[in-house]
C-alpha atoms as a PDB file:
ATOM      1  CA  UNK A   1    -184.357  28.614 -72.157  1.00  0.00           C
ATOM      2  CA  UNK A   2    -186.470  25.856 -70.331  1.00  0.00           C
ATOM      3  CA  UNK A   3    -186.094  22.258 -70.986  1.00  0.00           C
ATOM      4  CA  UNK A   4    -186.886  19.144 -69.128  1.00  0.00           C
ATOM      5  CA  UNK A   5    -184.057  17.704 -67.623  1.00  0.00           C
ATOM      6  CA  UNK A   6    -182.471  14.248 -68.341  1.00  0.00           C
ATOM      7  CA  UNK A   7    -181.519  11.575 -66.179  1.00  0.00           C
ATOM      8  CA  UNK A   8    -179.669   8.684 -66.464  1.00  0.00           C
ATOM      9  CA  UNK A   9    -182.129   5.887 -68.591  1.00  0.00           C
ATOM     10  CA  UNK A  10    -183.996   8.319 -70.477  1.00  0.00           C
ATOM     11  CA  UNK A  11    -184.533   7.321 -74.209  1.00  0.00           C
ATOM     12  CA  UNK A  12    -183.485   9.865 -76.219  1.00  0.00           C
ATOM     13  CA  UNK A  13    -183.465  10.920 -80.226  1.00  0.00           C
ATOM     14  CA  UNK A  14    -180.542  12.676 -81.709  1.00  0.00           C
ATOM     15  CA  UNK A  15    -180.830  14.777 -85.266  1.00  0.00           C
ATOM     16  CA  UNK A  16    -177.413  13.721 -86.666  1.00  0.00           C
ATOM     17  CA  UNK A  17    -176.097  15.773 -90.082  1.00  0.00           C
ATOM     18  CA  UNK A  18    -174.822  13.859 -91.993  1.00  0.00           C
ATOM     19  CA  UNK A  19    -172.671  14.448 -95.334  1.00  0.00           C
ATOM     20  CA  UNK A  20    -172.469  11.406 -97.976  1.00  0.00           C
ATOM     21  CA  UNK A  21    -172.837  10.880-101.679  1.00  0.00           C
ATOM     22  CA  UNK A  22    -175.815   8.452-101.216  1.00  0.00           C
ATOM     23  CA  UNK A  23    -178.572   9.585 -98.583  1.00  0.00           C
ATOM     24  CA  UNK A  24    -180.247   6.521 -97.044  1.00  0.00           C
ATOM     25  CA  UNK A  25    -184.023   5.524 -96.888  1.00  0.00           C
ATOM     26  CA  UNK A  26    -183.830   7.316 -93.034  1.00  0.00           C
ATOM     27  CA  UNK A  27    -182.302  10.552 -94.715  1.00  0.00           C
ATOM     28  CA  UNK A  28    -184.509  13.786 -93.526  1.00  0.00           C
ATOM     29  CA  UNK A  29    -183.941  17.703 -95.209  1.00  0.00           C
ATOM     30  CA  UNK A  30    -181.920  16.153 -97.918  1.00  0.00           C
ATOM     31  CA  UNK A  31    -180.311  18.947 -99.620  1.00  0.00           C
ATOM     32  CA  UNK A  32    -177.679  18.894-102.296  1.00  0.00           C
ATOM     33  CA  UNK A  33    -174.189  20.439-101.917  1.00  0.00           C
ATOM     34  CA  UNK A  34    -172.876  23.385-104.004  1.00  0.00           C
ATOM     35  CA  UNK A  35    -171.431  21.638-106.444  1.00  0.00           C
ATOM     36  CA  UNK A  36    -173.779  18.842-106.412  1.00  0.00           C
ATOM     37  CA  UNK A  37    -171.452  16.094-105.003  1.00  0.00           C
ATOM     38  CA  UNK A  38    -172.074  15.738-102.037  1.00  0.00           C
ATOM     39  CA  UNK A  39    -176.095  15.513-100.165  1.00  0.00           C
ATOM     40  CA  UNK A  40    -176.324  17.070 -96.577  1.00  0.00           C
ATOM     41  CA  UNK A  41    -179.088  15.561 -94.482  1.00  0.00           C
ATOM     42  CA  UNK A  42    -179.985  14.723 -90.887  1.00  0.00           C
ATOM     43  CA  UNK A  43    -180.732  11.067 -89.545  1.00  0.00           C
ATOM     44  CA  UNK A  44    -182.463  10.598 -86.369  1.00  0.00           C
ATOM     45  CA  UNK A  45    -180.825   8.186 -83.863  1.00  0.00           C
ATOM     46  CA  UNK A  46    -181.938   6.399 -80.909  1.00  0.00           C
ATOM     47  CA  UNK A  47    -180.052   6.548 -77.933  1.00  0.00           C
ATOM     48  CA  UNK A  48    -180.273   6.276 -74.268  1.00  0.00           C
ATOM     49  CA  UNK A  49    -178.484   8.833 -71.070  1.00  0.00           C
ATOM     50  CA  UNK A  50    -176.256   6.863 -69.809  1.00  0.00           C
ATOM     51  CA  UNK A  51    -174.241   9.769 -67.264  1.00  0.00           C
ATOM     52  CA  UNK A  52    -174.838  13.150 -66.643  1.00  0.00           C
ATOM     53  CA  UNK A  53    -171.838  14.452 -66.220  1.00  0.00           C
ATOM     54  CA  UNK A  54    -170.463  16.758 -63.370  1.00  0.00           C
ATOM     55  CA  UNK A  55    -170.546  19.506 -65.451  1.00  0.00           C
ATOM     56  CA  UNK A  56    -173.872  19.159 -66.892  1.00  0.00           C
ATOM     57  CA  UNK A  57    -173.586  17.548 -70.094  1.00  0.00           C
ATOM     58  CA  UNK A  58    -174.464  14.292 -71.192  1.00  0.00           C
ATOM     59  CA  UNK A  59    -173.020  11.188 -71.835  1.00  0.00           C
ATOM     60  CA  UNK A  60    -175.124   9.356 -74.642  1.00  0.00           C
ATOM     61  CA  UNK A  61    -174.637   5.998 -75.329  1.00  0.00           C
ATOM     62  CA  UNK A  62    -176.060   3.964 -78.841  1.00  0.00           C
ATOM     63  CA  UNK A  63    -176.708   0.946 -79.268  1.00  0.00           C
ATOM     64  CA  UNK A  64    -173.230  -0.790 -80.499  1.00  0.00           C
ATOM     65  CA  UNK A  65    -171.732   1.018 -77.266  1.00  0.00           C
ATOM     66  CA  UNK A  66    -170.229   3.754 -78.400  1.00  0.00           C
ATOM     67  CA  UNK A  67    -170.787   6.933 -76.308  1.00  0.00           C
ATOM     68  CA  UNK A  68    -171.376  10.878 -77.210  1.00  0.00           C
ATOM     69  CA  UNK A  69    -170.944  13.567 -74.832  1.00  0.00           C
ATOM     70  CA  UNK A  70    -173.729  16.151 -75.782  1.00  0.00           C
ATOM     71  CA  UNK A  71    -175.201  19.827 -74.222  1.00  0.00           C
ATOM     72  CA  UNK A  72    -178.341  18.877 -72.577  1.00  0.00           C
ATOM     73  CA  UNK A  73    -179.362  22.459 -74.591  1.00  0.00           C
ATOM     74  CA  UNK A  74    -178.666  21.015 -78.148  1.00  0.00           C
ATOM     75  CA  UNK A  75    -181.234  21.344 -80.148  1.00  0.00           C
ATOM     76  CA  UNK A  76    -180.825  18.535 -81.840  1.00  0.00           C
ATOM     77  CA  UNK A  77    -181.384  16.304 -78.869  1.00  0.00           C
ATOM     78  CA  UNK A  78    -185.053  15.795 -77.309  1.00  0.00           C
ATOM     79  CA  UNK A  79    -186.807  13.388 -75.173  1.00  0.00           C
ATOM     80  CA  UNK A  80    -187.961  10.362 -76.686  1.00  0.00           C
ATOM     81  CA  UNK A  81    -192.250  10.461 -77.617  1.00  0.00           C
ATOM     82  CA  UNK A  82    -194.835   7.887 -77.471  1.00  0.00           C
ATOM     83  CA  UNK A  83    -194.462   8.131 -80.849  1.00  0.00           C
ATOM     84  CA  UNK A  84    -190.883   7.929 -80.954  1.00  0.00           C
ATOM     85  CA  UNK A  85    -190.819   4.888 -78.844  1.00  0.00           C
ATOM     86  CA  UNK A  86    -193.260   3.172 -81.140  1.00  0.00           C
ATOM     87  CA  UNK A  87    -191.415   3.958 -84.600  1.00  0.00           C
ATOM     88  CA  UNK A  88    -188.213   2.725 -82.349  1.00  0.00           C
ATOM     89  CA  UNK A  89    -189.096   0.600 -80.206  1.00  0.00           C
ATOM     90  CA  UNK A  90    -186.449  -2.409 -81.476  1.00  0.00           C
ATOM     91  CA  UNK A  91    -183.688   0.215 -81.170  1.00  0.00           C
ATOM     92  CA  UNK A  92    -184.502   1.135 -77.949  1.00  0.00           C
ATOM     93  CA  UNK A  93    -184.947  -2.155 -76.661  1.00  0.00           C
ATOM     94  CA  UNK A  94    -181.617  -3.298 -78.341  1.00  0.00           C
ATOM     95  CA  UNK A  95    -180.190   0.185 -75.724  1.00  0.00           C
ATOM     96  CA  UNK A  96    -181.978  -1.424 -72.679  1.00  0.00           C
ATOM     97  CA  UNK A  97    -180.504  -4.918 -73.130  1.00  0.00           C
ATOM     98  CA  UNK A  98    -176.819  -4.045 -73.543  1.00  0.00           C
ATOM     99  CA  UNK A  99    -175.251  -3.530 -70.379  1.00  0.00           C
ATOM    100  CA  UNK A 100    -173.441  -0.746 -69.415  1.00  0.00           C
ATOM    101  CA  UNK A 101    -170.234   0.551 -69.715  1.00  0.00           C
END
C-alpha cells in the first residue's frame, strides 16, 4: 500500500473512536450501542510528528504534550489538508508554539 511518508513537523489529523454517553458537537459516525447506553463515534484531532521512530512508527504529539506512538499505515491517520489547516488552524498553531519534548 502507498502512502506519503511523514517527517518530523508534519501536521497531522487523527480519527479517534471514541465511546461516551454524551457525543460532543465534534462527534462524527455517531452510532448508538446495543443496548443504547453507550454512543460510539470518531473525533478528529490535530496533532503534529514529533519522531519517527527507529522502527518506523510514529511518535505523535497533541497539543497539551502528551504523545501517541502510531503505524504510519493507520488508517486513521492522514496528512493534514489545506482544508484541514484552515478548519484547525488555532490547534495547529497552539502544536507549533509548544516546545518540544
Amino acid at each position: 500500500m502507498w502512502w506519503q511518508s511523514f517527517k518530523p513537523g508534519d501536521l497531522v489529523v487523527f480519527r479517534r473512536r471514541k465511546d461516551t454517553t454524551h457525543p460532543g458537537r465534534r462527534a462524527q459516525d455517531v452510532q448508538a450501542s446495543a443496548h443504547g447506553e453507550l454512543y460510539n463515534y470518531f473525533v478528529e484531532k490535530a496533532w503534529i510528528v514529533d519522531r519517527v521512530q527507529a522502527d518506523g512508527t510514529l511518535l505523535l504529539r497533541t497539543r497539551r504534550g502528551k504523545t501517541h506512538v502510531v503505524d504510519p499505515s493507520d488508517p486513521n491517520l492522514r496528512h493534514a489538508s489545506l482544508w484541514d489547516r484552515l478548519r484547525y488552524r488555532t490547534r495547529f498553531a497552539e502544536l507549533r508554539e509548544t516546545p518540544d519534548g
